[in-house]
Protein backbone atom coordinates (compact mmCIF):
# COMPACT_ATOMS: atom_id res chain seq x y z
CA UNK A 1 76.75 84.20 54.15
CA UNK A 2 74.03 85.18 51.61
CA UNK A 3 74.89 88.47 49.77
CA UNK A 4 71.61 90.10 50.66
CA UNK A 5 73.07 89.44 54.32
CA UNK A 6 76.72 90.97 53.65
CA UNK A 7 75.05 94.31 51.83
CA UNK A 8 73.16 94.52 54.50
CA UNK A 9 75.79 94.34 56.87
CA UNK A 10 77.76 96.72 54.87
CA UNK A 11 74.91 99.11 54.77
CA UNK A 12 74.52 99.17 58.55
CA UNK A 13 77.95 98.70 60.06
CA UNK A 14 79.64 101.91 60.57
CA UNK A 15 83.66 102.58 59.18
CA UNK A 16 86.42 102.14 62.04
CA UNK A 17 87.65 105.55 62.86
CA UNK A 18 90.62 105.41 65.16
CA UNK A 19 89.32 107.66 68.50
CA UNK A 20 92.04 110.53 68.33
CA UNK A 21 91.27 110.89 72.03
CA UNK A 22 92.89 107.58 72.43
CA UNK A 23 96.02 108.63 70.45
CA UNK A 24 98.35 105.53 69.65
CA UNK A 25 96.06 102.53 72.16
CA UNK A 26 94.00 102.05 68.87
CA UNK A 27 95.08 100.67 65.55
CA UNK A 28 95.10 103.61 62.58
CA UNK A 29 91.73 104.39 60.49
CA UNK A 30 94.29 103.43 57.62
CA UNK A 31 94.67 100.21 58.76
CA UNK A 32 91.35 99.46 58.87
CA UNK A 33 90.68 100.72 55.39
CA UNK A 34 93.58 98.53 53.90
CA UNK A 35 91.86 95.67 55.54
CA UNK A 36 88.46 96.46 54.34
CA UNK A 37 86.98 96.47 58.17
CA UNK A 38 83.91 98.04 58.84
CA UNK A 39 82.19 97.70 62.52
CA UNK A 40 79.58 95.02 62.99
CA UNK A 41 75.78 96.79 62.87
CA UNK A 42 74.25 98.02 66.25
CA UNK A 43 71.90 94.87 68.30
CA UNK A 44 68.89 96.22 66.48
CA UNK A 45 70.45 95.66 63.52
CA UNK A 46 72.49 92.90 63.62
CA UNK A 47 71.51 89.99 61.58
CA UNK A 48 69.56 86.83 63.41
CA UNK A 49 70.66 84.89 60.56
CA UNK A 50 74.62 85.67 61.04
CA UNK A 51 74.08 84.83 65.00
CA UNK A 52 72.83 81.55 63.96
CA UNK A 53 75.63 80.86 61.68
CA UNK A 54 78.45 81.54 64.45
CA UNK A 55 76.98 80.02 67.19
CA UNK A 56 76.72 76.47 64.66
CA UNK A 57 80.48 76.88 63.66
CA UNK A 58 81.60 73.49 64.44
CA UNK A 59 84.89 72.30 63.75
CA UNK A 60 85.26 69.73 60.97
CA UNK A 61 81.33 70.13 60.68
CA UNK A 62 80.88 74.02 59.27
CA UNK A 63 83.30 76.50 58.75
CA UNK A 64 84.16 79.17 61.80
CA UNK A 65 82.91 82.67 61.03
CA UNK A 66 86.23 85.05 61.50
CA UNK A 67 85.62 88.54 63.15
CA UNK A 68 88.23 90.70 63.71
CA UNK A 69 89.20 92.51 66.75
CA UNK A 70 91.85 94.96 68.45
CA UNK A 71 94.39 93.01 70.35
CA UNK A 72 95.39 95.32 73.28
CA UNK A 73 98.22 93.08 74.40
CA UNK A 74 100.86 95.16 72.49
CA UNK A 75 102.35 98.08 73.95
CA UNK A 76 100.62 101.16 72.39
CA UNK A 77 101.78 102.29 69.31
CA UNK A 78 102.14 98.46 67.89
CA UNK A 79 98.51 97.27 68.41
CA UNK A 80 96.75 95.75 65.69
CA UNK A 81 93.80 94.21 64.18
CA UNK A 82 93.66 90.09 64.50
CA UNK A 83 91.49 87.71 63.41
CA UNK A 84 88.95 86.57 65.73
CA UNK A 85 87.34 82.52 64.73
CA UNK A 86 84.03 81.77 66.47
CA UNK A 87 82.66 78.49 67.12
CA UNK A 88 79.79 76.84 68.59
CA UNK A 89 79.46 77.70 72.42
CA UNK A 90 78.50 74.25 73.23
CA UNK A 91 81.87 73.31 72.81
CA UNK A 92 82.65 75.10 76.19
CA UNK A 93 79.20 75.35 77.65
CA UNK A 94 76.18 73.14 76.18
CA UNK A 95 73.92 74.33 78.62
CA UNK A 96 74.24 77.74 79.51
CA UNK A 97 71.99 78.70 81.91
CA UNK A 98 73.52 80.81 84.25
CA UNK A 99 74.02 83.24 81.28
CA UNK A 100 70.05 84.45 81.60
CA UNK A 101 70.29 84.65 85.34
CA UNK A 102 71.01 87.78 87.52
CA UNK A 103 70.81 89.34 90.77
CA UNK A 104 67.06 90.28 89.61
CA UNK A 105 65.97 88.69 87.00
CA UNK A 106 63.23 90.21 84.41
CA UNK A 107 61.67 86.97 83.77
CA UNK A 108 62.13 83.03 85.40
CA UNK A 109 64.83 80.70 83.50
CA UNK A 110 64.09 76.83 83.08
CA UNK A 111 66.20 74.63 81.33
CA UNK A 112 65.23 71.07 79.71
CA UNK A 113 68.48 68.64 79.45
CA UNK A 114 67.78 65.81 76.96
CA UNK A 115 69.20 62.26 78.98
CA UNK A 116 69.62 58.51 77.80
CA UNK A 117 66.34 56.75 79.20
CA UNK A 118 67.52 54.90 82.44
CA UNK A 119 67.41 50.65 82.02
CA UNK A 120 66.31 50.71 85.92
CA UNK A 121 63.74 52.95 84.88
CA UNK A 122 61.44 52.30 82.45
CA UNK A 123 58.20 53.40 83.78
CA UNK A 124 56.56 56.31 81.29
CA UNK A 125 56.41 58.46 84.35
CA UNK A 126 60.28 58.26 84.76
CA UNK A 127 60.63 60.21 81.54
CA UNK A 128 60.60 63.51 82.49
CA UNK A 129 61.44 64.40 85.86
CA UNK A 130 61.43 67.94 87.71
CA UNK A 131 62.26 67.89 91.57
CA UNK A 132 59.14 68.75 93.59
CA UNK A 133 60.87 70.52 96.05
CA UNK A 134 64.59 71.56 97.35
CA UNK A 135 65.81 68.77 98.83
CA UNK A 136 65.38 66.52 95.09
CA UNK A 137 67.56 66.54 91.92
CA UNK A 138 71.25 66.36 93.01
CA UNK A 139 71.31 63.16 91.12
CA UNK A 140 74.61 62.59 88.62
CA UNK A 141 74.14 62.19 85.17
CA UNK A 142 75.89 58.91 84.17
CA UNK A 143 77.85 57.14 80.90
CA UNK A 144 77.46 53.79 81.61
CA UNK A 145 80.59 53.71 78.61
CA UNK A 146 82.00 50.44 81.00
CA UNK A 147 79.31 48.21 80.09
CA UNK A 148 79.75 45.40 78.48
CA UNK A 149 82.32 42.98 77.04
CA UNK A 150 83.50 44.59 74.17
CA UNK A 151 87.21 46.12 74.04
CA UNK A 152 86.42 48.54 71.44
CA UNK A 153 82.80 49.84 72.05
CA UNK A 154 84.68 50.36 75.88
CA UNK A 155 87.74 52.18 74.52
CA UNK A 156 85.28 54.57 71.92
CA UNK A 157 82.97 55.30 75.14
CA UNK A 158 86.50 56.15 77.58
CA UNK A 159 87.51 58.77 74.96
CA UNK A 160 83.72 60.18 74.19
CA UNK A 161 83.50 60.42 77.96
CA UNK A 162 86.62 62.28 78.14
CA UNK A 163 85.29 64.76 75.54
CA UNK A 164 81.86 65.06 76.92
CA UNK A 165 83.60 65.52 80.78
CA UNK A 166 85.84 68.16 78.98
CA UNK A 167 82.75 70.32 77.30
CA UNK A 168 79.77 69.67 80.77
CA UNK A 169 81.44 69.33 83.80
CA UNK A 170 81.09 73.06 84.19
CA UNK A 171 77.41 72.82 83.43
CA UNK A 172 76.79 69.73 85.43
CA UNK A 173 78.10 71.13 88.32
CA UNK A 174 76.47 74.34 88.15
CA UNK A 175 72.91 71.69 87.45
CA UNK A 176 73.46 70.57 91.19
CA UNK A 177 73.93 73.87 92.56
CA UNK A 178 70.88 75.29 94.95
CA UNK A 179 68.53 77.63 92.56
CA UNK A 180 69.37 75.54 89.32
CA UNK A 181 68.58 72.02 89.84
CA UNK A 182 65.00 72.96 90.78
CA UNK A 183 64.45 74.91 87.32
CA UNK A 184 66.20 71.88 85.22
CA UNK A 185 63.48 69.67 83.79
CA UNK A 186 65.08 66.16 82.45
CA UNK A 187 63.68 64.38 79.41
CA UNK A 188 65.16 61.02 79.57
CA UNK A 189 65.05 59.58 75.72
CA UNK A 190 64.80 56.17 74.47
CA UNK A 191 67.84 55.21 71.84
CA UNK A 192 65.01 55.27 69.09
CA UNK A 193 64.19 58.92 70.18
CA UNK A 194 67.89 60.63 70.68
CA UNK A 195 68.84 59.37 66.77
């Protein structure tokens, strides 16, 4: 993080005080001091910049941005302050939409998922497709990793379809689901165009 970022951080995030009320379910003030803890700055405060950093900590590709925390799992008495790592959400969930959804939403939520162009397909008015009405876009996304003759190329596109079936198959389902496939506008991109 930049140093303006941190003193600014410092300068708006408040010192832990244990909550006497609370007695011994909270970790001391002391240890918090002898850790050098301070509490993160209110919303209004909170630095855009720092947001953007944790949601791109990737592993392998950028470091993960450590927060700490108060693990309750202890009995009270031996609870503590641990180390929190955050990463990129789109290892979990790389298209969250259902997180700006409610019961009564403020405002509409659309999505646009970026596809591989389909070879059946190659008409410019295939390239972007919203269904019309409620009965249209249950279609599957698909790999295609199976094509071809090569061994290797076959192998690389089992295990990346593992991955990618491990990190979307929450948010491909829920892209099917009544309410969300009609707001889910998909860009299908040529090779030249996804690189």
């Amino acid at each position: 993080m930049p140093g303006d970022v941190l003193d600014w951080m410092k300068c708006k995030g408040r010192r832990y005080v244990a909550n006497p009320l609370r007695g011994d379910h909270e970790p001391s003030t002391e240890e918090a001091t002898r850790l050098g803890l301070i509490e993160v700055p209110e919303p209004a405060d909170f630095p855009v910049i720092l947001a953007a950093r944790m949601s791109l900590s990737f592993p392998f590709l950028f470091a993960a941005v450590p927060l700490w925390s108060i693990d309750y799992s202890p009995p009270p008495g031996e609870r503590h302050f641990r180390k929190c790592w955050f990463s990129d959400g789109g290892i979990s969930s790389n298209f969250p939409m259902h997180l700006f959804d409610g019961l009564v939403p403020r405002w509409p939520t659309f999505g646009i998922n970026l596809e591989p162009v389909i070879k059946e397909r190659d008409k410019p008015e295939d390239e972007v497709y919203l269904p019309s009405n409620y009965r249209e876009g249950y279609g599957e996304r698909w790999d295609h990793f199976d094509d071809g003759d090569d061994g290797a190329k076959r192998l690389g596109g089992f295990i990346s379809a593992i991955l990618g079936t491990m990190q979307n198959w929450n948010d491909n389902s829920l892209a099917r689901m009544p309410g969300v496939r009609d707001r889910i506008a998909r860009v299908r991109l040529k090779k030249s165009e996804a690189d």
